[in-house]
PDB file of N, CA and C in Angstrom:
ATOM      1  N   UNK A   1       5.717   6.441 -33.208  1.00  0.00           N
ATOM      2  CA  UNK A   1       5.399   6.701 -31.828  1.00  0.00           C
ATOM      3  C   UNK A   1       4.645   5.499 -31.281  1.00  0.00           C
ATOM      4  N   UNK A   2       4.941   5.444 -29.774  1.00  0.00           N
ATOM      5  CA  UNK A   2       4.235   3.766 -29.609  1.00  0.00           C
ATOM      6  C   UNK A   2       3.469   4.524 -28.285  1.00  0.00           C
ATOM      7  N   UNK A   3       2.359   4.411 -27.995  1.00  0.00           N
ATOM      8  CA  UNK A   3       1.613   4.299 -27.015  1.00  0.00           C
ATOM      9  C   UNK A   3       1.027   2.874 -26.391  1.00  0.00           C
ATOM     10  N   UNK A   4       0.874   3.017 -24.902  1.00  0.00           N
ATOM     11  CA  UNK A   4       1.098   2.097 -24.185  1.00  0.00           C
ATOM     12  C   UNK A   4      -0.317   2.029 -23.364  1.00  0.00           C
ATOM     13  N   UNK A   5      -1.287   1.678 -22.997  1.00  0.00           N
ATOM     14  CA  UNK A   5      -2.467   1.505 -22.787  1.00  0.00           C
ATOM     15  C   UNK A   5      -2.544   0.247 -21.319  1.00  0.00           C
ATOM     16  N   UNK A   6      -3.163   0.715 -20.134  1.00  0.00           N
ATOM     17  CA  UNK A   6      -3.350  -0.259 -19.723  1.00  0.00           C
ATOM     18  C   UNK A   6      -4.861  -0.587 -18.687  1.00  0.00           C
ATOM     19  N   UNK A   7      -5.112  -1.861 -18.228  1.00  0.00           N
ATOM     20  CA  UNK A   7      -6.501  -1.761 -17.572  1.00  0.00           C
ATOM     21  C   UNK A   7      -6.145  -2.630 -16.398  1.00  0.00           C
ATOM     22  N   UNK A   8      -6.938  -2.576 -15.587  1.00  0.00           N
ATOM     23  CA  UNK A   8      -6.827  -3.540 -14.287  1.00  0.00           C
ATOM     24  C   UNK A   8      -8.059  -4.760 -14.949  1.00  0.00           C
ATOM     25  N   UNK A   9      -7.905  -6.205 -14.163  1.00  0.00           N
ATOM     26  CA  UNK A   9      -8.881  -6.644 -14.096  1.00  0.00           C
ATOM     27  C   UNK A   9      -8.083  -8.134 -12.978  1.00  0.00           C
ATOM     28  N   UNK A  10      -9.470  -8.588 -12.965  1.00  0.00           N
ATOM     29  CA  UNK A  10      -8.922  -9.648 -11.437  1.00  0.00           C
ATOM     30  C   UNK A  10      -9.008  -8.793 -10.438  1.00  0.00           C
ATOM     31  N   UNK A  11      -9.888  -7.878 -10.008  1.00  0.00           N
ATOM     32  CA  UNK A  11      -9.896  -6.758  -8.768  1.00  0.00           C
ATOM     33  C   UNK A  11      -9.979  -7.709  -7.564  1.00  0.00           C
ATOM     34  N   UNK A  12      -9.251  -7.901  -6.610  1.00  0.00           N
ATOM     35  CA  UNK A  12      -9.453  -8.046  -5.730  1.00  0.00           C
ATOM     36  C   UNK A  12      -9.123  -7.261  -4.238  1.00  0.00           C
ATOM     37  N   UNK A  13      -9.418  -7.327  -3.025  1.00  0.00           N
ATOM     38  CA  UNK A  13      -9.114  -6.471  -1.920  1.00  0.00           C
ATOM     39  C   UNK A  13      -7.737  -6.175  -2.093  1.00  0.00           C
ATOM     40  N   UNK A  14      -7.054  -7.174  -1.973  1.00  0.00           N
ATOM     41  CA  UNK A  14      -5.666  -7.067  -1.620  1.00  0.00           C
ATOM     42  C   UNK A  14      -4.642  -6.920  -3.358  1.00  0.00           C
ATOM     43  N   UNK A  15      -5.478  -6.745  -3.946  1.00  0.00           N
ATOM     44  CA  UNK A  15      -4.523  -6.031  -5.253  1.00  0.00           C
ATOM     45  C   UNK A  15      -5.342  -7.031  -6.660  1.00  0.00           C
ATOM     46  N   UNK A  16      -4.513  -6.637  -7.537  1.00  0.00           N
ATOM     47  CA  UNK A  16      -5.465  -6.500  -9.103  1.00  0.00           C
ATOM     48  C   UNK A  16      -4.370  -6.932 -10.117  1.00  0.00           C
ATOM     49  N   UNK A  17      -4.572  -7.032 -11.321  1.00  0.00           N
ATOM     50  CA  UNK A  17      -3.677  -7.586 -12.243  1.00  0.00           C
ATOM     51  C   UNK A  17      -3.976  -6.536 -13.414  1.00  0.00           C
ATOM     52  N   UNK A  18      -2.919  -6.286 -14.179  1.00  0.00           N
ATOM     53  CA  UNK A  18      -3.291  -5.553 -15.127  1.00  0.00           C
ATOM     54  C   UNK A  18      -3.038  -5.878 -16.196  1.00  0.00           C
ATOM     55  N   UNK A  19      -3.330  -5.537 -17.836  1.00  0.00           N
ATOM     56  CA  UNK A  19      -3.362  -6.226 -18.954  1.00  0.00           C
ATOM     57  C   UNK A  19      -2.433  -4.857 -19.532  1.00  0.00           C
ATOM     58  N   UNK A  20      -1.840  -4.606 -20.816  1.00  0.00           N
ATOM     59  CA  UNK A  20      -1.595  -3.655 -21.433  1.00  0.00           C
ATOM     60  C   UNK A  20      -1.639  -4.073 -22.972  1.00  0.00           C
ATOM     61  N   UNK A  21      -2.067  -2.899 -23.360  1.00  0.00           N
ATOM     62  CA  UNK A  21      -1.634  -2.980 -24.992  1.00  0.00           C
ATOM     63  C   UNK A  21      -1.245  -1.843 -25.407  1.00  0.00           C
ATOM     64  N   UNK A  22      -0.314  -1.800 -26.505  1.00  0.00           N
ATOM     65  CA  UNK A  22       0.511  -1.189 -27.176  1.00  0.00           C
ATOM     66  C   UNK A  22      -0.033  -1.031 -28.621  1.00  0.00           C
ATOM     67  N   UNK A  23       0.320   0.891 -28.598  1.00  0.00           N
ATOM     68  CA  UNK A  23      -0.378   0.886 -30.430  1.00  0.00           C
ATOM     69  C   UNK A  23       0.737   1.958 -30.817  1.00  0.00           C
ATOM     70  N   UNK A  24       0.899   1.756 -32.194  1.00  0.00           N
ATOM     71  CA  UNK A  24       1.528   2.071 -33.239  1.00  0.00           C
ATOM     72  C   UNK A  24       1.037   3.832 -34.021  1.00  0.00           C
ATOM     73  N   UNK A  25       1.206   5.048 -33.311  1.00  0.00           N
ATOM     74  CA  UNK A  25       0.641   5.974 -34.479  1.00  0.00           C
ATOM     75  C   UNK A  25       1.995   6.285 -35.126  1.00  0.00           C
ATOM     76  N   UNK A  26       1.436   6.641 -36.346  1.00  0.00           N
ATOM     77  CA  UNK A  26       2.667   7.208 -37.775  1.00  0.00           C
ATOM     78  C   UNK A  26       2.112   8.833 -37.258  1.00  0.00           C
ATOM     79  N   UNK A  27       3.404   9.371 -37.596  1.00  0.00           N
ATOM     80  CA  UNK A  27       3.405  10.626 -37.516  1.00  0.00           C
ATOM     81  C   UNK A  27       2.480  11.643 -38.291  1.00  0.00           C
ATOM     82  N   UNK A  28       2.631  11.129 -39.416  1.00  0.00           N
ATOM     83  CA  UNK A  28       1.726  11.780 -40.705  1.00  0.00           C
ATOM     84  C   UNK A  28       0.444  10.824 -41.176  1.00  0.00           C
ATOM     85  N   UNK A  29      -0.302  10.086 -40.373  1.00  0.00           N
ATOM     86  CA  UNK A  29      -1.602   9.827 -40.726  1.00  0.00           C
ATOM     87  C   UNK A  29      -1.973  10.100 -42.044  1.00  0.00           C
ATOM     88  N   UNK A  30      -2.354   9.508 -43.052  1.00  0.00           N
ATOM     89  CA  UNK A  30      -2.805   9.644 -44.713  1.00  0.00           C
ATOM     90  C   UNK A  30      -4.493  10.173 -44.575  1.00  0.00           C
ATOM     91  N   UNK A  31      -5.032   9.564 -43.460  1.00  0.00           N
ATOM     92  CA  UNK A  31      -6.697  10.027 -43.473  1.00  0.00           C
ATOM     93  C   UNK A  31      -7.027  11.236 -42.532  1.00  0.00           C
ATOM     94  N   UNK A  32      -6.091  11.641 -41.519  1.00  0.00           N
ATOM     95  CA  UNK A  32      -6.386  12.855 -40.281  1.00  0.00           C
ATOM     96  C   UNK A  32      -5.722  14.084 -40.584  1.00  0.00           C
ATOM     97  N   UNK A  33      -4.370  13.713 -40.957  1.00  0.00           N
ATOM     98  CA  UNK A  33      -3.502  14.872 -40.975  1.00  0.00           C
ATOM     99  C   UNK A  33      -2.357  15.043 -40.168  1.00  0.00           C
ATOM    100  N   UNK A  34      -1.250  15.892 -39.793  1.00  0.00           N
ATOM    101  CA  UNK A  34      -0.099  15.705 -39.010  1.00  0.00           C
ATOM    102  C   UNK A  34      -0.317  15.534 -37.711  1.00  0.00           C
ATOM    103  N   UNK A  35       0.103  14.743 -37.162  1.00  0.00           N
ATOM    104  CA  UNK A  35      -0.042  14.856 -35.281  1.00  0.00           C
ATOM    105  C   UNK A  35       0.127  16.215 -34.686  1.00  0.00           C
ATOM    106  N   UNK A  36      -0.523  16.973 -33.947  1.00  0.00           N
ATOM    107  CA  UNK A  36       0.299  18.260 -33.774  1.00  0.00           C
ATOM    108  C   UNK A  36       0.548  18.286 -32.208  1.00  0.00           C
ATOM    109  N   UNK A  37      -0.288  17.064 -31.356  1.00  0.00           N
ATOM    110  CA  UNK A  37      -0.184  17.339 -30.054  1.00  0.00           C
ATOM    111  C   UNK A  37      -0.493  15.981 -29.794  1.00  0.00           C
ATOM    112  N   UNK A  38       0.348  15.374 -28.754  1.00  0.00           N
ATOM    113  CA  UNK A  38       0.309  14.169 -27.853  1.00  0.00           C
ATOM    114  C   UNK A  38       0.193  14.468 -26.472  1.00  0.00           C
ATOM    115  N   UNK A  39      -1.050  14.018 -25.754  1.00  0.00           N
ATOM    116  CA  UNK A  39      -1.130  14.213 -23.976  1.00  0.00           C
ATOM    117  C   UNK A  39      -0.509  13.202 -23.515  1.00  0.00           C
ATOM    118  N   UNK A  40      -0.438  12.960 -22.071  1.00  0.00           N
ATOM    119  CA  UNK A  40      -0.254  11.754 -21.508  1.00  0.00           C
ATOM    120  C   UNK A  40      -0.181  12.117 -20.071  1.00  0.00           C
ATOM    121  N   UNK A  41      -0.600  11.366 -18.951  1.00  0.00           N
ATOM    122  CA  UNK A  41      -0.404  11.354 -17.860  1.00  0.00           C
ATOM    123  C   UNK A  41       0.089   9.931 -17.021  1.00  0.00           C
ATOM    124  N   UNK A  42       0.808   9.944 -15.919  1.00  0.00           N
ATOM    125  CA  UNK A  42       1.124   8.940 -14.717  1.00  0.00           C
ATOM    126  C   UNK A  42       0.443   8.953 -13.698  1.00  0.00           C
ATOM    127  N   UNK A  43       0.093   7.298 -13.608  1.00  0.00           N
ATOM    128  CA  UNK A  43      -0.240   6.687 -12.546  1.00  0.00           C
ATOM    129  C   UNK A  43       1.029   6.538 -11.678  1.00  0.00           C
ATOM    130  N   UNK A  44       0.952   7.331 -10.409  1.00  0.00           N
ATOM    131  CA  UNK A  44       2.019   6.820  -9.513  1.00  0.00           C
ATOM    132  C   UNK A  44       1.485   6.173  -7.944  1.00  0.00           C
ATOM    133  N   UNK A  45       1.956   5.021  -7.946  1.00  0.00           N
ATOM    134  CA  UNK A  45       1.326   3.560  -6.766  1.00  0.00           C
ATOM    135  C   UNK A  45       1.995   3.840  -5.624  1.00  0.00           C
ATOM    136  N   UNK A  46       1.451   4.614  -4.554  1.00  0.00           N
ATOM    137  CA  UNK A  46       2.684   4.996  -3.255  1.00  0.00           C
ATOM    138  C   UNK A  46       1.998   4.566  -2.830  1.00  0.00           C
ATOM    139  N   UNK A  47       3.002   3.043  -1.626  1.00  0.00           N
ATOM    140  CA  UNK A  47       1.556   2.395  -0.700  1.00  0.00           C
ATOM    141  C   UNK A  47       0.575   1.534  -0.992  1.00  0.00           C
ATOM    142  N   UNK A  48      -0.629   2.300  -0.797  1.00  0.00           N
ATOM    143  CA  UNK A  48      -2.007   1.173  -0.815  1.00  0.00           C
ATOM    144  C   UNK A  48      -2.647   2.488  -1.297  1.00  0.00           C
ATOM    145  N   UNK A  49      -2.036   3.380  -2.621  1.00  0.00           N
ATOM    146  CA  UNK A  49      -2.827   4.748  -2.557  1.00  0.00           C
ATOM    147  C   UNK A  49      -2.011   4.551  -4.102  1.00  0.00           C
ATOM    148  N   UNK A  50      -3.073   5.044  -5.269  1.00  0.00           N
ATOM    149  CA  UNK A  50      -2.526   5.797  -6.372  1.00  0.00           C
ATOM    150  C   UNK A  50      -2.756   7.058  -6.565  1.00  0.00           C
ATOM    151  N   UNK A  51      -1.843   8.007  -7.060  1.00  0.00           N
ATOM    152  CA  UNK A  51      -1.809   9.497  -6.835  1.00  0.00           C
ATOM    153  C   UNK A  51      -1.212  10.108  -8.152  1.00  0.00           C
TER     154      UNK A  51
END
């Protein structure tokens, strides 16, 4: 499973830059135990508005 991570930086008035990183979980973890639940939510950019 690949998760995708990201941040703004360079803020400025008129818009921002963003960085991302990407991580790697194994399904079956050797030190936690089985994954049993993954969240996730969207950023959606309509405009000059995120919602």
């Amino acid at each position: 499973m690949l998760i995708v991570d990201a941040d703004c930086y360079d803020v400025q008035p008129i818009g921002h830059k963003r960085v991302t990183r990407d991580f790697n979980t194994h399904p079956f973890p050797a030190e936690l135990g089985q994954i049993t639940c993954v969240t996730f939510s969207y950023t959606v950019h309509l405009g000059e508005q995120s919602i």
